[in-house]
C-alpha atoms as a PDB file:
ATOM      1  CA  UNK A   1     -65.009   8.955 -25.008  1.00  0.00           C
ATOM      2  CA  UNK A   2     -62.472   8.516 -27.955  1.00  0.00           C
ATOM      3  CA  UNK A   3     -59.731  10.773 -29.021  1.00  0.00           C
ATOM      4  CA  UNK A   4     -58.485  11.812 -32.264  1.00  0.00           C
ATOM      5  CA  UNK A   5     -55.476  14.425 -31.872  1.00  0.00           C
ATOM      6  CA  UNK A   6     -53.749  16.625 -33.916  1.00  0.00           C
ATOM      7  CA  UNK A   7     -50.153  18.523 -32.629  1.00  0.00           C
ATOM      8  CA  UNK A   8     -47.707  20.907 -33.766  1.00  0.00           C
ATOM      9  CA  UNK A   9     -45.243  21.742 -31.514  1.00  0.00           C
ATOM     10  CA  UNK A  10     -41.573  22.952 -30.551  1.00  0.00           C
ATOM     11  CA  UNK A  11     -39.172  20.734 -28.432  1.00  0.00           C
ATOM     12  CA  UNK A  12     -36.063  22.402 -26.417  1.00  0.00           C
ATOM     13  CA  UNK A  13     -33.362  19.979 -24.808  1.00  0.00           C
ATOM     14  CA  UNK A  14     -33.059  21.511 -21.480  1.00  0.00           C
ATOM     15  CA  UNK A  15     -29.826  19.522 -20.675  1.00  0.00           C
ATOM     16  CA  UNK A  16     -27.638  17.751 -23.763  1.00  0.00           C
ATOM     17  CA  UNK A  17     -29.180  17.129 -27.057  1.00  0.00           C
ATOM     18  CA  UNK A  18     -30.475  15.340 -29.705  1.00  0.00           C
ATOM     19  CA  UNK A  19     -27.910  13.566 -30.960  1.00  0.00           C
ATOM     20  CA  UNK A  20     -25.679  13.127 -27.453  1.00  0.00           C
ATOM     21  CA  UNK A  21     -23.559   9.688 -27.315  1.00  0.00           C
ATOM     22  CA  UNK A  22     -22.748  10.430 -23.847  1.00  0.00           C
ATOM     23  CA  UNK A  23     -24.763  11.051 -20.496  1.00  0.00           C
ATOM     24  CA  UNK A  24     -28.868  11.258 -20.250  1.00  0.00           C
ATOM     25  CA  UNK A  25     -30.883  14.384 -22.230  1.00  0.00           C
ATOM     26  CA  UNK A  26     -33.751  16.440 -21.046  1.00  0.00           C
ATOM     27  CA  UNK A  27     -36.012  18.297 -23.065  1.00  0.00           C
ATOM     28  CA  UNK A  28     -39.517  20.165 -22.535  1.00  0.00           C
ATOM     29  CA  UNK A  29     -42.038  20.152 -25.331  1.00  0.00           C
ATOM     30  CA  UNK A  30     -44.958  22.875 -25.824  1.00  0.00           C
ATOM     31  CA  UNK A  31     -47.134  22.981 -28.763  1.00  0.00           C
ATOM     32  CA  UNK A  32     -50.958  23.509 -30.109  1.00  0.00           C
ATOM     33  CA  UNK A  33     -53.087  20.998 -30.839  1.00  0.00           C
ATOM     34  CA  UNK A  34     -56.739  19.891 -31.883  1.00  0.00           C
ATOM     35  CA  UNK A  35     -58.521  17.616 -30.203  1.00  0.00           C
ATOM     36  CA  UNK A  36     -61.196  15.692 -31.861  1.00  0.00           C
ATOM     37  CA  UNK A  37     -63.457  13.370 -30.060  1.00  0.00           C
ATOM     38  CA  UNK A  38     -66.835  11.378 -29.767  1.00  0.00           C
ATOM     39  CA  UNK A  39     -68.599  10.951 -26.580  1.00  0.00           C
ATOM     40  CA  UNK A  40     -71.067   7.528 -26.128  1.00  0.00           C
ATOM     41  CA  UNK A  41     -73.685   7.370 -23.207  1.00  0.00           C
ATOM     42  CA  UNK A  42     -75.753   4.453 -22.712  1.00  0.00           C
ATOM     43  CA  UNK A  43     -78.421   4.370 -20.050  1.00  0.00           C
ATOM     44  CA  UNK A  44     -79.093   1.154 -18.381  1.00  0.00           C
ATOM     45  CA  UNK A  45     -82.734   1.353 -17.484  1.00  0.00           C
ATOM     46  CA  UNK A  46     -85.938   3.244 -18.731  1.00  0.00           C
ATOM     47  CA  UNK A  47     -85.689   6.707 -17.159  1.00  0.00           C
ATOM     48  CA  UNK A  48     -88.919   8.420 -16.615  1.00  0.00           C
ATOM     49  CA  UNK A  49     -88.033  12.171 -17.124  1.00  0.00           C
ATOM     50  CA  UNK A  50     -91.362  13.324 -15.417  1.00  0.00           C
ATOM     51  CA  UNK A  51     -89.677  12.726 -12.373  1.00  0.00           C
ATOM     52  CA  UNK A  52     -85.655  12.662 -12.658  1.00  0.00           C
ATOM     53  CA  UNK A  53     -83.729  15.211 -14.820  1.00  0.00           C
ATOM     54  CA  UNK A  54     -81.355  13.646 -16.467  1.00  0.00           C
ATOM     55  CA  UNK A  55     -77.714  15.452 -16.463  1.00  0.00           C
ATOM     56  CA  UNK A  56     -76.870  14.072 -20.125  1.00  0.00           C
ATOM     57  CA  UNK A  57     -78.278  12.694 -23.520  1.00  0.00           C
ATOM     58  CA  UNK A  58     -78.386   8.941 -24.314  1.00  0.00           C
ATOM     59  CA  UNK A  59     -76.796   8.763 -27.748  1.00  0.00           C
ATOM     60  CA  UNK A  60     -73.734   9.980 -29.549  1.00  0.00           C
ATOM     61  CA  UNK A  61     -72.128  13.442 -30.730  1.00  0.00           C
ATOM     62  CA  UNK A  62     -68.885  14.678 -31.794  1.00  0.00           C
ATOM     63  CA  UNK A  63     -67.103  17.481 -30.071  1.00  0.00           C
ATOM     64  CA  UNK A  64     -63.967  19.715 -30.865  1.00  0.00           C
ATOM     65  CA  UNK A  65     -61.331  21.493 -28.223  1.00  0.00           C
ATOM     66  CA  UNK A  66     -58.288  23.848 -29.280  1.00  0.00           C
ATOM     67  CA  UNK A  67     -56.022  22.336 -27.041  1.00  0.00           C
ATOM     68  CA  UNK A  68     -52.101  23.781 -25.319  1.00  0.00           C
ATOM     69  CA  UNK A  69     -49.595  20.656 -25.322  1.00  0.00           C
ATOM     70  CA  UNK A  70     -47.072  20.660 -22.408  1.00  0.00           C
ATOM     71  CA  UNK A  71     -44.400  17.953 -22.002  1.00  0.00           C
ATOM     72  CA  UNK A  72     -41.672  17.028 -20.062  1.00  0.00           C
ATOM     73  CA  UNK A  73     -39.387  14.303 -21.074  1.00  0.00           C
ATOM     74  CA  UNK A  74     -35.942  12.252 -20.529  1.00  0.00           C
ATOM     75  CA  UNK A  75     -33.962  10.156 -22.775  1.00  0.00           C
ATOM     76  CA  UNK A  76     -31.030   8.360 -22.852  1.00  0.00           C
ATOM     77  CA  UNK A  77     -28.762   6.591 -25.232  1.00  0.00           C
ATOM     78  CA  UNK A  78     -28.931   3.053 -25.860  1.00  0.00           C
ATOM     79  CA  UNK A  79     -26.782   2.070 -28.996  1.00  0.00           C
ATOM     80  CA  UNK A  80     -25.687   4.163 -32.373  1.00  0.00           C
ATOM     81  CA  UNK A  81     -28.656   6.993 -33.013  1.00  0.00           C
ATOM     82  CA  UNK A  82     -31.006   4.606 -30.570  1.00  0.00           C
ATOM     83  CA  UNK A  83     -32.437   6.446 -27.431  1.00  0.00           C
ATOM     84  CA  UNK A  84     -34.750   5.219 -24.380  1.00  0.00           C
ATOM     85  CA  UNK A  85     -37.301   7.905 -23.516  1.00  0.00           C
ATOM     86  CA  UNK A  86     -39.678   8.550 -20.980  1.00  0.00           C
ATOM     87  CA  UNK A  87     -42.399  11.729 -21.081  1.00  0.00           C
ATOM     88  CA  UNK A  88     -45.045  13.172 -19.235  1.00  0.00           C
ATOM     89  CA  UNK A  89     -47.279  14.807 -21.226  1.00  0.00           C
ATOM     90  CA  UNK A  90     -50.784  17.184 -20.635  1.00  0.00           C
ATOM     91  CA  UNK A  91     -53.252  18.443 -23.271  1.00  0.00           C
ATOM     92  CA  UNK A  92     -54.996  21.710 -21.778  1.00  0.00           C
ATOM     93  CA  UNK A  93     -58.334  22.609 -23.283  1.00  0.00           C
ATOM     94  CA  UNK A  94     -57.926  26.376 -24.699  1.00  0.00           C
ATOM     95  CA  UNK A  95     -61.666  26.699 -25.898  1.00  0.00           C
ATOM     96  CA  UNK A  96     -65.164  25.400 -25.404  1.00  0.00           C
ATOM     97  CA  UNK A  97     -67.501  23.768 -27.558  1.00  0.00           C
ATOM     98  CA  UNK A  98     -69.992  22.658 -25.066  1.00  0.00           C
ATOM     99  CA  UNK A  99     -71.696  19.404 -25.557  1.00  0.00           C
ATOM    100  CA  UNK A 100     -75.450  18.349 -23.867  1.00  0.00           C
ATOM    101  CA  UNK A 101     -73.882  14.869 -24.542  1.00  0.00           C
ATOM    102  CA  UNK A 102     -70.690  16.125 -21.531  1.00  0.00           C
ATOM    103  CA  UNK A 103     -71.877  15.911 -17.680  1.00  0.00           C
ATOM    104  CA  UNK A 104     -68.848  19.089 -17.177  1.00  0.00           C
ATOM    105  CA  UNK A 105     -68.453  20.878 -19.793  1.00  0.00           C
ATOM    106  CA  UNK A 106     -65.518  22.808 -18.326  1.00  0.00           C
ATOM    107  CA  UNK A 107     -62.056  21.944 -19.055  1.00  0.00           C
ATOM    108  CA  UNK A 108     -63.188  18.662 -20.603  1.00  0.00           C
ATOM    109  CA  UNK A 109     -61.275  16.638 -21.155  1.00  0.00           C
ATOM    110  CA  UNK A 110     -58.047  17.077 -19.391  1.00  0.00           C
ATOM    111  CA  UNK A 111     -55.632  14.409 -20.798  1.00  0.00           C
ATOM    112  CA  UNK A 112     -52.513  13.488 -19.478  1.00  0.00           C
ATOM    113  CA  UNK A 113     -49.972  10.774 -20.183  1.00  0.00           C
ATOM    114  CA  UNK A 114     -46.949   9.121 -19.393  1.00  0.00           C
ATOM    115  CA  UNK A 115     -45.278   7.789 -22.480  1.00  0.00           C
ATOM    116  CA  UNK A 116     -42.040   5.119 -22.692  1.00  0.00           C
ATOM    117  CA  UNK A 117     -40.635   4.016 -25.851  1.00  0.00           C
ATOM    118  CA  UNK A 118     -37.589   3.880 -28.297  1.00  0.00           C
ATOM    119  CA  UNK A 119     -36.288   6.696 -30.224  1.00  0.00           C
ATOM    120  CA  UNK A 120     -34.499   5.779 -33.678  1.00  0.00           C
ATOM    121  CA  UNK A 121     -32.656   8.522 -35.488  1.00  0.00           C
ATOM    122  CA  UNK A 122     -33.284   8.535 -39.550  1.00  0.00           C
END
């Protein structure tokens, strides 16, 4: 599977702020998304379908989810408008598009991340 995904969301500091000097900052983050992907199978060896059902296509297809983006993150200062940052992060499927190319169809896919980088204020 491959991802392509699209968010708009709203981000509340839970304790200190954007632009705090001082101390560590946490913030939650919920938004809605679109989540775009392509799903690949491949089957190894000849399958004769007169005597195994097969739970999925060989080939390729595209498939589409509405998704609910929930996030948790902390952050902490590091220099002048330069912040460290750590997040959890979970995209929730919020409607179905089923695909024969999908073995589970339901809640497919549920994607979740832990992120770690630098912010840099503009």
């Amino acid at each position: 599977m491959r991802f392509k995904h699209f968010s708009l969301g709203w981000k509340k500091y839970l304790k200190g702020g954007f632009q705090a000097e001082l101390g560590w900052n946490l913030y939650g983050y919920a938004g809605f998304g679109i989540l775009i992907g392509t799903v690949t199978n491949y089957h190894s060896v000849g399958i004769d379908t007169t005597l195994y059902a097969v739970p999925v296509r060989s080939g390729k297809a595209n498939f589409k989810r509405l998704t609910a983006d929930l996030g948790l993150g902390w952050e902490i200062p590091i220099g002048a408008d330069v912040f460290f940052y750590t997040e959890g992060r979970v995209w929730i499927p919020a409607s179905d598009y089923p695909s024969k190319y999908i073995f589970i169809n339901n809640n497919v896919p549920l994607v979740a991340m832990l992120n770690a980088g630098i912010r840099v204020l503009l």
